[in-house]
C-alpha atoms as a PDB file:
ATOM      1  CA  UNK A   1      59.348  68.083 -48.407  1.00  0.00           C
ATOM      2  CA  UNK A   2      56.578  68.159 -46.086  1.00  0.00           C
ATOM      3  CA  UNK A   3      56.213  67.580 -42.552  1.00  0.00           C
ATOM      4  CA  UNK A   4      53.315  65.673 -40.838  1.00  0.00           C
ATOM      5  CA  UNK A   5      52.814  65.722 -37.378  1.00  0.00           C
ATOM      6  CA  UNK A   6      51.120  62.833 -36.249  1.00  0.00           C
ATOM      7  CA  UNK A   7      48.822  64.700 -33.347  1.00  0.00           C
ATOM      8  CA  UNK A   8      45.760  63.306 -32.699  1.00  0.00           C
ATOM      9  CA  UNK A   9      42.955  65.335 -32.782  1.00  0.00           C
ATOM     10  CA  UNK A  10      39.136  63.912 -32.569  1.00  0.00           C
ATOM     11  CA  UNK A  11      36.658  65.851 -33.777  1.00  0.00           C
ATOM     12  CA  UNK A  12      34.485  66.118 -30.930  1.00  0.00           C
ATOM     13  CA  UNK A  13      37.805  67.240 -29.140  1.00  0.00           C
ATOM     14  CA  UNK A  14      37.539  70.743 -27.263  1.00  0.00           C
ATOM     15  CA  UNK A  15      39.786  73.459 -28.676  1.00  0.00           C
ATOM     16  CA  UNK A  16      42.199  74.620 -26.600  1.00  0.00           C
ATOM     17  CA  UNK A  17      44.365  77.528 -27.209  1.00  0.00           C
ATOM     18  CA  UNK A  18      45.956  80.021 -25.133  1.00  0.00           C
ATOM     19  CA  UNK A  19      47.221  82.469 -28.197  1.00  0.00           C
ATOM     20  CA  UNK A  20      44.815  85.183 -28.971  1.00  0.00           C
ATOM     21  CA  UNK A  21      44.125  87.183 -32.088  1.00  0.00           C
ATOM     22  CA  UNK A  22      46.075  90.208 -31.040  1.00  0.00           C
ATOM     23  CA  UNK A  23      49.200  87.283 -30.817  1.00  0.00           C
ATOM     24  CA  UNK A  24      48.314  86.274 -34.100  1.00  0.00           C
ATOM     25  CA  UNK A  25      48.211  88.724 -35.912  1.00  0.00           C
ATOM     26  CA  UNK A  26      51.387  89.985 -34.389  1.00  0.00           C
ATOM     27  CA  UNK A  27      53.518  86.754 -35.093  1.00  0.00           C
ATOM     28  CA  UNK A  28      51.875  86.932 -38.742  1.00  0.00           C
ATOM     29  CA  UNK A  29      53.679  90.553 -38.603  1.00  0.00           C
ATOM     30  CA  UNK A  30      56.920  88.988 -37.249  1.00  0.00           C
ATOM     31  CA  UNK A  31      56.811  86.510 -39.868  1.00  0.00           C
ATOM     32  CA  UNK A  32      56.442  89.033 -42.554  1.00  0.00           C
ATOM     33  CA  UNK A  33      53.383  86.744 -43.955  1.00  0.00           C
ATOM     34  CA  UNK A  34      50.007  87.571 -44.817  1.00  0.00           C
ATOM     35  CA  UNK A  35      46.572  86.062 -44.651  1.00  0.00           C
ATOM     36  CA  UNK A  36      46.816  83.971 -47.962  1.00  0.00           C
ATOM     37  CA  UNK A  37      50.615  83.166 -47.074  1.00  0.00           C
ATOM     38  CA  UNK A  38      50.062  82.225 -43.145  1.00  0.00           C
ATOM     39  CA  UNK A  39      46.746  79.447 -44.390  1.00  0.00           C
ATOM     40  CA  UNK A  40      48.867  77.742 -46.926  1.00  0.00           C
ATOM     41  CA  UNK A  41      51.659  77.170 -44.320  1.00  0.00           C
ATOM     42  CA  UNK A  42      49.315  76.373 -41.515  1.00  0.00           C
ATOM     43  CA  UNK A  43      47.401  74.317 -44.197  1.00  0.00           C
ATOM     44  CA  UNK A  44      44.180  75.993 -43.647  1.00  0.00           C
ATOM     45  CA  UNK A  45      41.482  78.484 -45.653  1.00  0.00           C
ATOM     46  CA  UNK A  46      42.432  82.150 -45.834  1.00  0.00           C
ATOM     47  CA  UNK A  47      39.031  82.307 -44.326  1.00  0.00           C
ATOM     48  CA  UNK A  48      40.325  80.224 -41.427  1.00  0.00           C
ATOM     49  CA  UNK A  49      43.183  82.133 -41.091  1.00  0.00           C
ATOM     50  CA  UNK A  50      41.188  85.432 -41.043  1.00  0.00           C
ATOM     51  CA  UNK A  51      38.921  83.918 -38.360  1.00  0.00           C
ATOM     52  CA  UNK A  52      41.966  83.420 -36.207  1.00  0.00           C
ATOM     53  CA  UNK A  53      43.020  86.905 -36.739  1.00  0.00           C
ATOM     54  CA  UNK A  54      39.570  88.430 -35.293  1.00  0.00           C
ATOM     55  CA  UNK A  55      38.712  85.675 -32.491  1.00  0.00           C
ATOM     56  CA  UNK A  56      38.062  82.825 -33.569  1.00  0.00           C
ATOM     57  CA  UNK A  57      39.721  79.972 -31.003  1.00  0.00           C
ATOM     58  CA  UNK A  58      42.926  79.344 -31.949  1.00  0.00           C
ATOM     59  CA  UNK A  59      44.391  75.500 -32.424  1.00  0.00           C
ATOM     60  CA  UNK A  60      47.083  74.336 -30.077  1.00  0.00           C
ATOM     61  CA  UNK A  61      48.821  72.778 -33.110  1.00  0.00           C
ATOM     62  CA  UNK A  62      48.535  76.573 -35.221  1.00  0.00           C
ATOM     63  CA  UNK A  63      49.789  78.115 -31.674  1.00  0.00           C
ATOM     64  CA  UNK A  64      52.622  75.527 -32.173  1.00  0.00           C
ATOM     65  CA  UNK A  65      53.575  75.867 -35.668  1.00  0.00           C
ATOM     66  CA  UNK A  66      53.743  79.489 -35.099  1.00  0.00           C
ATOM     67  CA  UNK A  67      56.032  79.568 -32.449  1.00  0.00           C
ATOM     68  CA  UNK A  68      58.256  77.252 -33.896  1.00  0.00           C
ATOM     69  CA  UNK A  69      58.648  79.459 -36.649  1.00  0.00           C
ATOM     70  CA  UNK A  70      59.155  82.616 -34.506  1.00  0.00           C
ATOM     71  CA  UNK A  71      61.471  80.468 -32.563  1.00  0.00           C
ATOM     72  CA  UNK A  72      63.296  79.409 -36.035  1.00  0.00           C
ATOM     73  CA  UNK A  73      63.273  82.975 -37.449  1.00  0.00           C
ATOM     74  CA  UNK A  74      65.342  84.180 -33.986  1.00  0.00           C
ATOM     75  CA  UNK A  75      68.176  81.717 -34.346  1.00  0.00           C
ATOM     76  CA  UNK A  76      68.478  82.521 -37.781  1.00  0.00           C
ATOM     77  CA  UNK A  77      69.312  86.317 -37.274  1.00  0.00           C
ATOM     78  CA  UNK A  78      70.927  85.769 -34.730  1.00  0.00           C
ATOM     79  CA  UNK A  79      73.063  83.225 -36.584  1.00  0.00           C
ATOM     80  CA  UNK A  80      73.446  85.498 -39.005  1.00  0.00           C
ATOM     81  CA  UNK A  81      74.648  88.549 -37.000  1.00  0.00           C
ATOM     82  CA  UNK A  82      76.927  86.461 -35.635  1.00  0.00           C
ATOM     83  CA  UNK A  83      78.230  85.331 -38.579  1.00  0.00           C
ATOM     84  CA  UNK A  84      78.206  89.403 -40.161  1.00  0.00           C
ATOM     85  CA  UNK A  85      80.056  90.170 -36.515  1.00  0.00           C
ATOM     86  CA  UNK A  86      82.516  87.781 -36.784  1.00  0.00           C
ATOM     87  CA  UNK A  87      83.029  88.935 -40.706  1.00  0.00           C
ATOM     88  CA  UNK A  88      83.498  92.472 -39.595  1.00  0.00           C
ATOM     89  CA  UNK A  89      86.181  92.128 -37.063  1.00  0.00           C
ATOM     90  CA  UNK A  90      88.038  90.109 -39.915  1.00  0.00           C
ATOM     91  CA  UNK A  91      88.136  92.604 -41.736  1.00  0.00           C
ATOM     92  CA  UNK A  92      88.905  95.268 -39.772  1.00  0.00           C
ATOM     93  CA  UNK A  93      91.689  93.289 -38.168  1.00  0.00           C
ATOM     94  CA  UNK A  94      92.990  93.257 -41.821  1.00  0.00           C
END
């Protein structure tokens, strides 16, 4: 399945970004992905994707997709130490 956003985005547009390469690289960590891994999800080159990771401006829409994954990632461990914390008191209470 893939999802399109449906952002528009001229090309004479001015890039805007607010998430640096030092932010990048660091959710790339947090994601447990690596150059060739974080261009095919953000549907880019891994040359892209290095530029990103030494300076090169960084698109809103990669700043977005990022965080939403970060944001994703979080509810799922949390989800699941809920779930293991809820297991464990089972059976202990056993």
């Amino acid at each position: 399945m893939v999802l399109a956003l449906a952002v528009p985005c001229p090309a004479t547009a001015q890039v805007k970004t607010t998430m640096t390469a030092e932010q990048y690289r660091a959710a790339l960590v947090r994601l447990a992905m690596d150059q060739g891994e974080a261009a095919a999800f953000l549907g880019v080159t891994v040359r892209t994707s290095h530029g990103y990771a030494n300076g090169q401006p960084i698109p809103r829409s990669v700043e977005l997709a990022l965080q939403m994954m970060l944001l994703l990632r979080e509810a799922i461990e949390q989800d699941v130490g809920a779930n293991w914390r809820r297991r464990a008191k089972k059976v202990t209470a056993r």
